[in-house]
Every structure is written in C-alpha cells, then in structure tokens.
Protein backbone atom coordinates (compact mmCIF):
# COMPACT_ATOMS: atom_id res chain seq x y z
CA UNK A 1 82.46 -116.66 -23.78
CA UNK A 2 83.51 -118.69 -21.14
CA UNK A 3 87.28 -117.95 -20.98
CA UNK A 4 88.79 -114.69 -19.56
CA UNK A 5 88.78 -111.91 -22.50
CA UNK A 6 91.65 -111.18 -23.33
CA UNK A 7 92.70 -107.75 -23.09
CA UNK A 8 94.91 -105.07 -24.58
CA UNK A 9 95.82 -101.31 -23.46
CA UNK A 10 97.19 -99.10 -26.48
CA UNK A 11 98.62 -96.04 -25.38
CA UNK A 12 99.56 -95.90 -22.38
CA UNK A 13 100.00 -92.22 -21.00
CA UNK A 14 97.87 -90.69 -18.22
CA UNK A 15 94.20 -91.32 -19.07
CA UNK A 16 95.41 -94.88 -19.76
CA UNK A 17 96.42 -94.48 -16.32
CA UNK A 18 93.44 -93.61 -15.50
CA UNK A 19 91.72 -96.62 -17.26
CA UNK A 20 94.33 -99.03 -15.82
CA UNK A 21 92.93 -98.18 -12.07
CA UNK A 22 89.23 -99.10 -12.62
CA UNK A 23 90.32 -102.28 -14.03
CA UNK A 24 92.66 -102.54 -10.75
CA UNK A 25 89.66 -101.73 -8.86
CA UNK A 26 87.37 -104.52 -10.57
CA UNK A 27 89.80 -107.02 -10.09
CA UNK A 28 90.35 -105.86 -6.06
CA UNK A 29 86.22 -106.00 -6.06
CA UNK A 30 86.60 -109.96 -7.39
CA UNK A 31 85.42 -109.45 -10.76
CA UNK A 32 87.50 -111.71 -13.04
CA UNK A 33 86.26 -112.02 -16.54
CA UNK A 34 89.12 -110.44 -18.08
CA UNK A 35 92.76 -110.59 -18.24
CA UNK A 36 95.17 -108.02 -19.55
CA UNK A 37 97.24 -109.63 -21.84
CA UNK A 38 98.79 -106.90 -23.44
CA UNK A 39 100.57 -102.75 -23.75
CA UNK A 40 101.07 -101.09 -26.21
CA UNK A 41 103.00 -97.69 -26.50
CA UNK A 42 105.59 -96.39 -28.91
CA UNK A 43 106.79 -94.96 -25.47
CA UNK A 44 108.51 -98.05 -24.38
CA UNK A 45 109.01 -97.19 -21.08
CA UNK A 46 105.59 -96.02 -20.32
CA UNK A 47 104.43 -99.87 -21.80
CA UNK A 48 106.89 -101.37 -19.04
CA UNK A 49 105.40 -99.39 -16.23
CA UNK A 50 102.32 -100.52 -16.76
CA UNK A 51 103.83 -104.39 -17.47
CA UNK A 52 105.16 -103.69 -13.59
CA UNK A 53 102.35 -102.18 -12.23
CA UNK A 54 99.75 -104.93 -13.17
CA UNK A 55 102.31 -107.16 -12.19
CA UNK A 56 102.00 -106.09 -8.56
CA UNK A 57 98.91 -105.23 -8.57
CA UNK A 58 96.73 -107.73 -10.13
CA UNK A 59 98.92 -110.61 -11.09
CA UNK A 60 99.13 -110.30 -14.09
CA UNK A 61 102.24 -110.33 -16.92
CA UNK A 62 101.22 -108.68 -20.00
CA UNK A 63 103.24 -108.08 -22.99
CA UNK A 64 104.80 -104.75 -23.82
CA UNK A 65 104.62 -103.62 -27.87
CA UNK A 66 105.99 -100.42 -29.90
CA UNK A 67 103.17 -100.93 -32.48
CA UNK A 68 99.24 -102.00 -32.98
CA UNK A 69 100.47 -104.02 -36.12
CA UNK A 70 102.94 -106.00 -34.06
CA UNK A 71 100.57 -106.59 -31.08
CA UNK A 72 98.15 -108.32 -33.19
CA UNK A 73 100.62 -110.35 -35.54
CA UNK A 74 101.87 -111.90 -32.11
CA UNK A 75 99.60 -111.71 -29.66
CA UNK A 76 95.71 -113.19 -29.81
CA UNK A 77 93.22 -110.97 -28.16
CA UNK A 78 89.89 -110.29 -27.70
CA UNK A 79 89.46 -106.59 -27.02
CA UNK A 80 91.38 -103.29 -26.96
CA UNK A 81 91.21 -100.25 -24.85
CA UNK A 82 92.44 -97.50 -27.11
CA UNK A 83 93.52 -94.26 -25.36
CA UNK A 84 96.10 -92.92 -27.53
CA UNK A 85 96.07 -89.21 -28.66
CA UNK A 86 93.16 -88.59 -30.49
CA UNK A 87 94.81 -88.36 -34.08
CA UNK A 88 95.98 -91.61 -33.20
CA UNK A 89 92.52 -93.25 -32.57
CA UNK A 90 91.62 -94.40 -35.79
CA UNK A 91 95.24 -96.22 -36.49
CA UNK A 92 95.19 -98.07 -33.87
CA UNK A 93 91.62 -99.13 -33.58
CA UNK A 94 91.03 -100.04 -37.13
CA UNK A 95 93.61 -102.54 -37.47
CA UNK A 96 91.94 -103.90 -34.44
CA UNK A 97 88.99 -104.03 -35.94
CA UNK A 98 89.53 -105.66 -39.07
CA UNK A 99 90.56 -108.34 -37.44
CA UNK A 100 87.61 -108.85 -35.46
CA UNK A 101 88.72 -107.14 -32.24
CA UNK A 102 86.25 -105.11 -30.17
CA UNK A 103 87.44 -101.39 -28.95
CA UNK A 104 86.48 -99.37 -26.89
CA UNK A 105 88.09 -95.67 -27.82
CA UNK A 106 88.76 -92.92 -25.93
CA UNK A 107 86.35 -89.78 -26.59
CA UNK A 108 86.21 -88.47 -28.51
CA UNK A 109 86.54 -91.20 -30.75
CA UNK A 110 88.37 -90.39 -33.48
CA UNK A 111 90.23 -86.51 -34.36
CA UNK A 112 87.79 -85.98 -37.18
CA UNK A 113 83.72 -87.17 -38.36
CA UNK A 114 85.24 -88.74 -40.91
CA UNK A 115 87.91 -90.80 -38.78
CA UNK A 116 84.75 -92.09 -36.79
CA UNK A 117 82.96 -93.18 -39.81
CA UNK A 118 86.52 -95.06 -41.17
CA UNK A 119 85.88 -96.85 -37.66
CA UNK A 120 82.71 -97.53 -38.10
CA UNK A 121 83.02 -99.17 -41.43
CA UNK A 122 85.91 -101.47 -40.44
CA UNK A 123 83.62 -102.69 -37.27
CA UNK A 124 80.38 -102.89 -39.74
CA UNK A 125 82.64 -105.26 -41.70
CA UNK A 126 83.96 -107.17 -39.38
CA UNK A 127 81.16 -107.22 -36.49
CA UNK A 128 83.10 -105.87 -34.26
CA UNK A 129 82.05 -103.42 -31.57
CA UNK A 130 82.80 -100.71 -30.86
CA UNK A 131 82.38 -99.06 -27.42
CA UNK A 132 83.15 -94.90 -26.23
CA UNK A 133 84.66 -93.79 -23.00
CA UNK A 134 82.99 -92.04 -21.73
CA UNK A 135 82.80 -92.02 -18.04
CA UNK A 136 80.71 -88.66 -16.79
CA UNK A 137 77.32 -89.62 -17.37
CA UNK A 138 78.22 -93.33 -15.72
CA UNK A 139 79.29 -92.11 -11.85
CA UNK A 140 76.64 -91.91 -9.28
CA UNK A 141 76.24 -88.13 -8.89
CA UNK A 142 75.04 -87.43 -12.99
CA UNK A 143 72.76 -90.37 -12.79
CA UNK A 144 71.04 -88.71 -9.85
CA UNK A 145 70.30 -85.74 -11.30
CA UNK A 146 69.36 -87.32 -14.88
CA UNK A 147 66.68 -88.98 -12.89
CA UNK A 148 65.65 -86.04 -11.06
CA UNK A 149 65.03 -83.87 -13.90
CA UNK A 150 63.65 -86.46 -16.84
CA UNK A 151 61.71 -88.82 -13.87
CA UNK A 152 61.30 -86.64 -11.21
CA UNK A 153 60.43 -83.70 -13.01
CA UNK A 154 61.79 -81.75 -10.51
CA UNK A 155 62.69 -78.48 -12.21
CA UNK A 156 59.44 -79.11 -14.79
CA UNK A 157 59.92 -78.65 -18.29
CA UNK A 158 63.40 -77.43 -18.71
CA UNK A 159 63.91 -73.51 -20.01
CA UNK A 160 67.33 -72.52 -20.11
CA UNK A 161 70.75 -73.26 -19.18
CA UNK A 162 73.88 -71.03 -18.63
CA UNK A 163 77.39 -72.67 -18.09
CA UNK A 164 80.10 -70.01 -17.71
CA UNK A 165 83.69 -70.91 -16.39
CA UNK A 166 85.92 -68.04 -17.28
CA UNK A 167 89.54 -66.65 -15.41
CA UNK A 168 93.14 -67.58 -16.30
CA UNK A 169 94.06 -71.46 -16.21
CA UNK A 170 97.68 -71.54 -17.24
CA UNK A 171 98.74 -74.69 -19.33
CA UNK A 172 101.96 -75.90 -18.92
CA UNK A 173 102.83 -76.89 -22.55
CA UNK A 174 106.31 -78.35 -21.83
CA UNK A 175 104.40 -81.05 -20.39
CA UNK A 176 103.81 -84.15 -22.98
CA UNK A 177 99.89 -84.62 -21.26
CA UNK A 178 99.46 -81.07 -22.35
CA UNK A 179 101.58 -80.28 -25.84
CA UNK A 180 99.36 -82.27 -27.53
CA UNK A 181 96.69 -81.13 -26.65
CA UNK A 182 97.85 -77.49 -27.71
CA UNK A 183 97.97 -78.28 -31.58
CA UNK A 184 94.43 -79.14 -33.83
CA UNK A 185 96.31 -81.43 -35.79
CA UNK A 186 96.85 -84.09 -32.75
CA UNK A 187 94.12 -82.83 -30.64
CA UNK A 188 91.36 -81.65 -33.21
CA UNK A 189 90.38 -78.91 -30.86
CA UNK A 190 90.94 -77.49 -27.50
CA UNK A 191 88.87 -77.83 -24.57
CA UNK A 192 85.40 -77.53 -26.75
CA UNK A 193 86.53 -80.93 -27.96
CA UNK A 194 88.64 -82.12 -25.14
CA UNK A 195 87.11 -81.32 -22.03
CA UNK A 196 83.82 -80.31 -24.03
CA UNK A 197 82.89 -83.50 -25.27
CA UNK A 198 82.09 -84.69 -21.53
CA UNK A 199 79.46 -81.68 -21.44
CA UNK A 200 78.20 -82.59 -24.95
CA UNK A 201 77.87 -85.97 -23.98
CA UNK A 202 75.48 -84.79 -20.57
CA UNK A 203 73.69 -82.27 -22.37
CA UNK A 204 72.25 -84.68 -25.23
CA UNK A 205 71.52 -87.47 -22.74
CA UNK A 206 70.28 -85.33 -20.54
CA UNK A 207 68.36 -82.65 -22.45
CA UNK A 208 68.14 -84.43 -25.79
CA UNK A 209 69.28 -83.15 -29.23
CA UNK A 210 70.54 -80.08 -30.21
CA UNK A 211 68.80 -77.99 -33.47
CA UNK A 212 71.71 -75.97 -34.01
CA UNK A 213 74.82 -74.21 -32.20
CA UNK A 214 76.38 -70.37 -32.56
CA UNK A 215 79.75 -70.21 -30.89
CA UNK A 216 82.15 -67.36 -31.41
CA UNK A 217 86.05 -68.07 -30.27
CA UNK A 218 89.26 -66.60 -29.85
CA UNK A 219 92.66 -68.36 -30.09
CA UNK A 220 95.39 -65.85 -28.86
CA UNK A 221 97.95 -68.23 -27.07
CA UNK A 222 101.56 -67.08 -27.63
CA UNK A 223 103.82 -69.99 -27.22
CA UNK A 224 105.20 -73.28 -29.18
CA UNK A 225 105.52 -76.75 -27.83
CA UNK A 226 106.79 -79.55 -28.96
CA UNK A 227 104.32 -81.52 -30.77
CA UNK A 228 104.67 -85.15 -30.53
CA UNK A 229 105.17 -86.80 -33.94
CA UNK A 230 105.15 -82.86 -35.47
CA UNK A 231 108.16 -81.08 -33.98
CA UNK A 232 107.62 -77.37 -32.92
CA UNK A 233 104.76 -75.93 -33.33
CA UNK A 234 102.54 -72.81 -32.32
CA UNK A 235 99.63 -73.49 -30.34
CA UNK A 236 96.35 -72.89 -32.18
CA UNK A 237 93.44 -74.22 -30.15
CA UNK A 238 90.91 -71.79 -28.59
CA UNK A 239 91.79 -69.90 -25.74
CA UNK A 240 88.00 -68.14 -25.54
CA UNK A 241 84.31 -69.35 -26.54
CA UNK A 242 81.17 -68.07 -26.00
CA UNK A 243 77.98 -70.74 -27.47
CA UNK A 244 74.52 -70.83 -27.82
CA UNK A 245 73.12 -74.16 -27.77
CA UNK A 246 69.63 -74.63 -29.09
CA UNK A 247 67.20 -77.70 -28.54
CA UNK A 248 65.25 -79.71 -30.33
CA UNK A 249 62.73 -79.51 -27.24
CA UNK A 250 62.94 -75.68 -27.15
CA UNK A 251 65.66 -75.84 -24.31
CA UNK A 252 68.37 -72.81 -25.02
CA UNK A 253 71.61 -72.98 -23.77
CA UNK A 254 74.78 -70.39 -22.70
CA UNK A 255 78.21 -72.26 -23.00
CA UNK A 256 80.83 -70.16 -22.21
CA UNK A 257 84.51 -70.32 -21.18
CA UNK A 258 88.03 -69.01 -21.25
CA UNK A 259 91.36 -69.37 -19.84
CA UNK A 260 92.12 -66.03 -20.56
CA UNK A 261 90.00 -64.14 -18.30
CA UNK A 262 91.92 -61.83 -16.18
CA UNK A 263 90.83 -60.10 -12.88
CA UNK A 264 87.49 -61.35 -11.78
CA UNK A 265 86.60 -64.89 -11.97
CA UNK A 266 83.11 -66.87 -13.07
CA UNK A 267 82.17 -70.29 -12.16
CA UNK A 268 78.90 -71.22 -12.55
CA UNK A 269 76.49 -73.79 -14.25
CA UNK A 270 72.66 -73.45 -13.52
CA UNK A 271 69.84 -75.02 -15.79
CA UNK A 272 66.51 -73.51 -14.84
CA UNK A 273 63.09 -75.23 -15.54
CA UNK A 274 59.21 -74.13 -14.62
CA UNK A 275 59.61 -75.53 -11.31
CA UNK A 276 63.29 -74.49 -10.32
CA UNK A 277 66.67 -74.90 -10.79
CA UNK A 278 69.18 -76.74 -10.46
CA UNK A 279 73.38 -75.52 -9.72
CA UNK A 280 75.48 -77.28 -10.63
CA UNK A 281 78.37 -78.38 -8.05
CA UNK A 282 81.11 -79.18 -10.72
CA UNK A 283 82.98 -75.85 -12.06
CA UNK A 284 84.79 -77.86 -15.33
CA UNK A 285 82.81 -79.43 -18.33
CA UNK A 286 82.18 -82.43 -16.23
CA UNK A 287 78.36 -81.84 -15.92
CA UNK A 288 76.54 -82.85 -12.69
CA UNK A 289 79.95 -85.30 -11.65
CA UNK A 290 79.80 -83.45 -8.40
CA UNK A 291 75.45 -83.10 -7.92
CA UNK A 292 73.53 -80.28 -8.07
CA UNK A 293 71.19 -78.71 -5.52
CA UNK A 294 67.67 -77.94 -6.29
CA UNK A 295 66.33 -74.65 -5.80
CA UNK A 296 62.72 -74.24 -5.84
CA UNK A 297 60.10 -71.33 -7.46
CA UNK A 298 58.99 -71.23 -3.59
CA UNK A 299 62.16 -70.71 -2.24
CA UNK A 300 62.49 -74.19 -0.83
CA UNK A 301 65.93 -75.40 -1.18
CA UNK A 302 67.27 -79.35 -1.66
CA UNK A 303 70.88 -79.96 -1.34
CA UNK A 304 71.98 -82.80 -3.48
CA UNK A 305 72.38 -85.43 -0.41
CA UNK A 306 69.31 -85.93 -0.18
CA UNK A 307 68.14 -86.55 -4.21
CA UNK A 308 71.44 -88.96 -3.48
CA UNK A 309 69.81 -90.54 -1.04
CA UNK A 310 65.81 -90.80 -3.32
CA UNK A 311 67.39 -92.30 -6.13
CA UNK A 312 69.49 -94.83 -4.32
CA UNK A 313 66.30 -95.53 -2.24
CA UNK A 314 64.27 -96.12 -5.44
CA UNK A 315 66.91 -98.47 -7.24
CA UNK A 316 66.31 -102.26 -7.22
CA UNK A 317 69.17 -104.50 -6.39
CA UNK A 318 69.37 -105.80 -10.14
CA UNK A 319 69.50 -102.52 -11.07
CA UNK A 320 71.89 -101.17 -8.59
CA UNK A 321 74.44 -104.11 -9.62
CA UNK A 322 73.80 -102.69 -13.25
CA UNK A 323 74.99 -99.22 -12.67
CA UNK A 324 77.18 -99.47 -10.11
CA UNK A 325 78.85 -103.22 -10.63
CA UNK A 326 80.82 -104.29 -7.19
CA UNK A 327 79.45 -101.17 -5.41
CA UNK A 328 81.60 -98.65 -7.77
CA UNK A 329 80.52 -95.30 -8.25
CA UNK A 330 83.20 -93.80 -10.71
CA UNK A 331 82.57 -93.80 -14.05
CA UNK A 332 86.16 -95.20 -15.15
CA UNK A 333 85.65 -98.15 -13.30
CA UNK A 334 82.16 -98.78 -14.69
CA UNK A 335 83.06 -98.26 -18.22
CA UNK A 336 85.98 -100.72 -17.94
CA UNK A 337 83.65 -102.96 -16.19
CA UNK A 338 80.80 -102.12 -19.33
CA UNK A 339 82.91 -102.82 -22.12
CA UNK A 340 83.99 -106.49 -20.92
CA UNK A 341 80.17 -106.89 -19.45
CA UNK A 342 79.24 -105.83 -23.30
CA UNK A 343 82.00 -108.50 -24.53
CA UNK A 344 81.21 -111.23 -22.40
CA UNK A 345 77.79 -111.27 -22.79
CA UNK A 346 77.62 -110.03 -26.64
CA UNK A 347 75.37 -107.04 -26.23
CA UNK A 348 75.47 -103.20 -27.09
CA UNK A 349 77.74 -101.14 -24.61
CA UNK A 350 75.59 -98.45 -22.42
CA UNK A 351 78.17 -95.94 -24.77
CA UNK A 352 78.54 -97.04 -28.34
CA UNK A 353 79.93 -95.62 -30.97
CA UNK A 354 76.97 -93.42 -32.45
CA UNK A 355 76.60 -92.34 -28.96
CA UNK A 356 79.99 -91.22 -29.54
CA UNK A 357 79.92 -89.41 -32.82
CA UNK A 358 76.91 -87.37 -31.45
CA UNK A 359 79.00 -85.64 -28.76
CA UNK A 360 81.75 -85.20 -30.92
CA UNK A 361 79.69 -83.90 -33.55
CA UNK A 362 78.26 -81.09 -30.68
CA UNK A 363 81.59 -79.76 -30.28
CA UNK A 364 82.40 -79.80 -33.88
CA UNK A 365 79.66 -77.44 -34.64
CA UNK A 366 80.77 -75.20 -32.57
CA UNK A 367 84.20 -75.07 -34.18
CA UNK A 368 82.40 -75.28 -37.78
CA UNK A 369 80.36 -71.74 -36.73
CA UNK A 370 82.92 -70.18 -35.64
CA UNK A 371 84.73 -70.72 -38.44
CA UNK A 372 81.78 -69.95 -40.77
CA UNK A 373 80.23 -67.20 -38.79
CA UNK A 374 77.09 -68.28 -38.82
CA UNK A 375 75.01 -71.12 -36.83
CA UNK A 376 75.29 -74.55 -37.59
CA UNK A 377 73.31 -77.87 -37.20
CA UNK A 378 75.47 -80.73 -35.70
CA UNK A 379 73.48 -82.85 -37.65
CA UNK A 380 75.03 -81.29 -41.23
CA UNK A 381 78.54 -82.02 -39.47
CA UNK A 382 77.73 -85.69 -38.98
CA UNK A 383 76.31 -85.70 -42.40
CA UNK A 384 79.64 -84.21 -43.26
CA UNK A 385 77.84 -81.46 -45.20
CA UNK A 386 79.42 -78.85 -42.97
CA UNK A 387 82.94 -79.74 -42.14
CA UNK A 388 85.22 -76.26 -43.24
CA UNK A 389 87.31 -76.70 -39.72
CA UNK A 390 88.11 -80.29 -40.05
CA UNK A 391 89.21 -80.46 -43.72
CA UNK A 392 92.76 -79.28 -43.14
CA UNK A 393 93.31 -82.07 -40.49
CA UNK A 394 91.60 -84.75 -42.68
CA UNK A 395 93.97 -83.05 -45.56
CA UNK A 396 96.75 -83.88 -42.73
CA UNK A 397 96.52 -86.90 -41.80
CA UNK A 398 95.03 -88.32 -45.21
CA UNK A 399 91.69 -89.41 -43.41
C-alpha cells in the first residue's frame, strides 16, 4: 500500500484519548504512513475535540460522525480504531468489517465470547483483520521481564504466583469514564474484565495457558448511576474476588483483589520459581509495566535497572526498531504504530484477535465459577460450553 492508510477513531472518550496521543507521538517521531481521516462519537462534542486537537497537533482535518453506518456510507477508509464501550464493540466494528475495513478493538474485544466470534466471522468473510489493544505486554518494562524469566531462566521453572491488591478504592460513578463501567450490561464485568484482562493477557504470554480457574466474588456496592444508553441503574459488578489460577505447565496462581478492604492495606505481586523470585513493581493488574526485581535462593538481590539494561544490551538494531518503533517505549504508541505496520505491510498484528479472545476468555471463567461454584476451564467458555454469566447480556443485547 503505497498511499497513507486512511484512518478512523470510533468512540472517542478517554482511552480514545489515550490512543489519539501515541498516534500524536508517531507522527512527532516522523512516521507518516497513516492519516486520520475520520471521528466518530454519538458524543458530538467529544468528535470535535478531537477534529481540533489533530488539527493542531498533527495537521490534520478529519471528519466528525454521530454513527459507524454514516462514517462508512461517506467517508472511504482503510482502518478503524474502535474504543467505544465494550457493549458497543461489536456494532461498530462489524459494519467495518463487512466492508472490508481492518479494526483494531479495544480489549477486551467484544462484551461477550459470542460478540468476539460475530467479529470474527464478519472479518473471516471479508478478510479483514482484526487487531486487539492491548498495550501492557508491548512497553519496555514487561518485555524485560518476559525475557528474563522464559530466556533467561532467571527464577527457573516457575512455581507459584500470588497477586493481592486489596483496601478501599472509591469509584466516582457520577463520572461518565466510570458509570459504565459500574453496570455488566455495558461493561460485561468489573475490574476482572476491565482492568483484569491486562493481567490475563501477561499471565498467558508469559506463563502460558491456564487448565482451569476457581474464583469466589462479592458484589456489595450500594449506589446507582446513570447508565449510558440504560438510564438508572444499580451497580452490579464485583466489588471482591479471590482466584486460583491453574497452569497447564503446573504453575498455580493467587489472584486476589478488592476495593472494599477497610483498615489495613495489601499490595503485592510476587511469582516465585526454583531459582527466585521476582516482585513485581506495579500494584494494579498491569503486570510487570513498572519491572520487577529479582530476588535470588542465595539472597543475592537484582533491581530491575539492571535486567533493563541486559535485555536492551542483547537486542539487535532490527529488532530494537521492531519493538520499540522511533525509540517508543509505551505500549499505546506501539500498538497504534503495530496495527498500521500490520496494514501497511499485510501481515498478522503482534495482538490479534484470538490473542484477544484468550484473555477475555481468562476473566470470563472466573465470572462463570463464581457463578457456578465450582472451577471452570477457560477453554469450555471459548467453546461456549460454559457461559451461565454471559447469557443474560447476550439475552440483552440480542448477541
């Protein structure tokens, strides 16, 4: 493709935002195979503020539409970068996609299995691609430590992992960012599936794929908000989860966390193998974004400078330009750069779609055995054997 791809943004609320800037930042770095040619937002006013802000930013004047459908009846593009609300990502990327448009969708890629697997079948159809968001494992510090423990070996075979974040994190529902994320129906989960999906994500590419997950959960929050698209509402995602996580390889895992968890607070991730272990420096669900420092069986202690400073030392220059186009670390930049990279050159993105699903499906089965009581294999939720928590929102939403 030797023209610029043609670009859209639909939705265009905060992790749009977010989106928005590593494309700001490619084009600052000189990379210039794209050009956003259109927003899209039933939030008119959030579309115009990003029509002005690419304006002064990177010189360009795209087009502001209400709807998906009218976006692609007047405007020819290549490519769409769908970060709607996730009961929204299907809708807008399957019209996309039946008419040959490649997406790349927000995680977690659809509100329900099923939802995925409608995308999916439009972009089998069609040949389009399509491409997930996901940013975590893609900055510098996650990539470090991948390559410590599955190259390095630094911690030996890995044993056990326990990831515990518990105290009392207010959530200001009044906030739009935030009151839809407080009802299933637009969110299809709380943090297990918002924030959650990041840590799925890490743990499979790091640690491989999980046998089966146990998760017990509370949802006790007493307040309403006012749902976009569903009026008032009383918030029903989880408030409370503890998880066990079990491995194909043998690995077992603690996932715990809650926003509910008065008086003393816990913050801690720390995955132990026969050599060591390694603690985590992030305290969210964003696994490793910060580094991790090695601890040693001997005592001997490696902060996470200097594995920083080992795997830089033993990347080539191809390779380097690869991971970290123009010099960029973060992951949002390097996604935005990845999906017009995958575009451009007609190849697989470094995220797909079934790389996707898997994460998703992770945090589903969590939700599933909770709601079953009993453990569950995330590979019976992609199958759609087991899918008891996500049948009312499929019911919903007609999916």
């Amino acid at each position: 493709m030797s023209e610029k791809i043609k670009l859209a943004i639909v939705g265009c609320g905060g992790m749009a935002g977010a989106h928005l800037t590593g494309y700001e930042n490619l084009v600052k770095n000189g990379y210039d195979k794209f050009e956003i040619v259109a927003v899209c937002d039933t939030n008119q006013k959030n579309a115009k503020g990003f029509v002005k802000r690419l304006g002064q930013s990177a010189d360009m004047n795209p087009t502001p539409y209400a709807t998906v459908e009218a976006m692609l009846k007047a405007q020819d593009i290549d490519a769409a970068d769908i970060c709607t609300p996730h009961a929204f990502h299907h809708t807008a990327a399957i019209p996309c996609l039946k008419k040959g448009v490649d997406v790349m969708v927000e995680k977690p890629v659809g509100i329900t299995v099923r939802a995925t697997k409608k995308m999916m079948k439009a972009a089998e159809k069609s040949g389009a691609m399509i491409a997930t968001a996901e940013q975590v494992r893609r900055c510098l510090p996650p990539r470090a430590i991948e390559w410590a423990i599955n190259k390095k070996k630094m911690i030996g075979k890995p044993r056990f992992f326990s990831m515990e974040v518990m105290g009392v994190m207010p959530f200001d529902w009044k906030k739009y960012a935030l009151a839809w994320r407080a009802v299933k129906l637009l969110t299809g989960g709380g943090q297990i599936f918002d924030g959650g999906v990041h840590f799925c994500d890490m743990m499979l590419h790091v640690f491989g794929p999980v046998e089966e997950a146990y998760c017990v959960l509370t949802s006790q929050h007493d307040a309403t908000v006012s749902a976009p698209t569903l009026g008032k509402r009383k918030v029903d995602v989880e408030d409370t989860w503890l998880a066990t996580l079990r491995f194909e390889s043998g690995l077992i895992g603690n996932w715990s966390w809650s926003c509910t968890g008065y008086g003393h607070e816990v913050q801690s991730g720390v995955y132990y193998g026969e050599k060591g272990s390694f603690k985590d420096r992030q305290n969210w669900m964003h696994a490793f974004q910060l580094g991790a420092d090695l601890k040693l069986k001997s005592g001997k202690e490696v902060p996470y400078e200097d594995i920083q400073k080992r795997y830089l030392k033993q990347l080539s220059k191809r390779r380097k330009d690869q991971l970290f186009p123009y010099g960029l670390t973060d992951g949002i930049s390097n996604e935005c750069w990845d999906f017009v990279e995958a575009i451009a050159k007609g190849r697989a993105p470094e995220v797909d779609v079934h790389a996707g699903m898997k994460a998703k499906c992770l945090s589903f089965a969590l939700y599933e055995s909770a709601t079953c009581g009993k453990p569950v294999k995330p590979a019976d939720v992609e199958s759609g054997k087991v899918r008891a928590y996500q049948r009312p929102i499929d019911e919903y939403w007609k999916i």
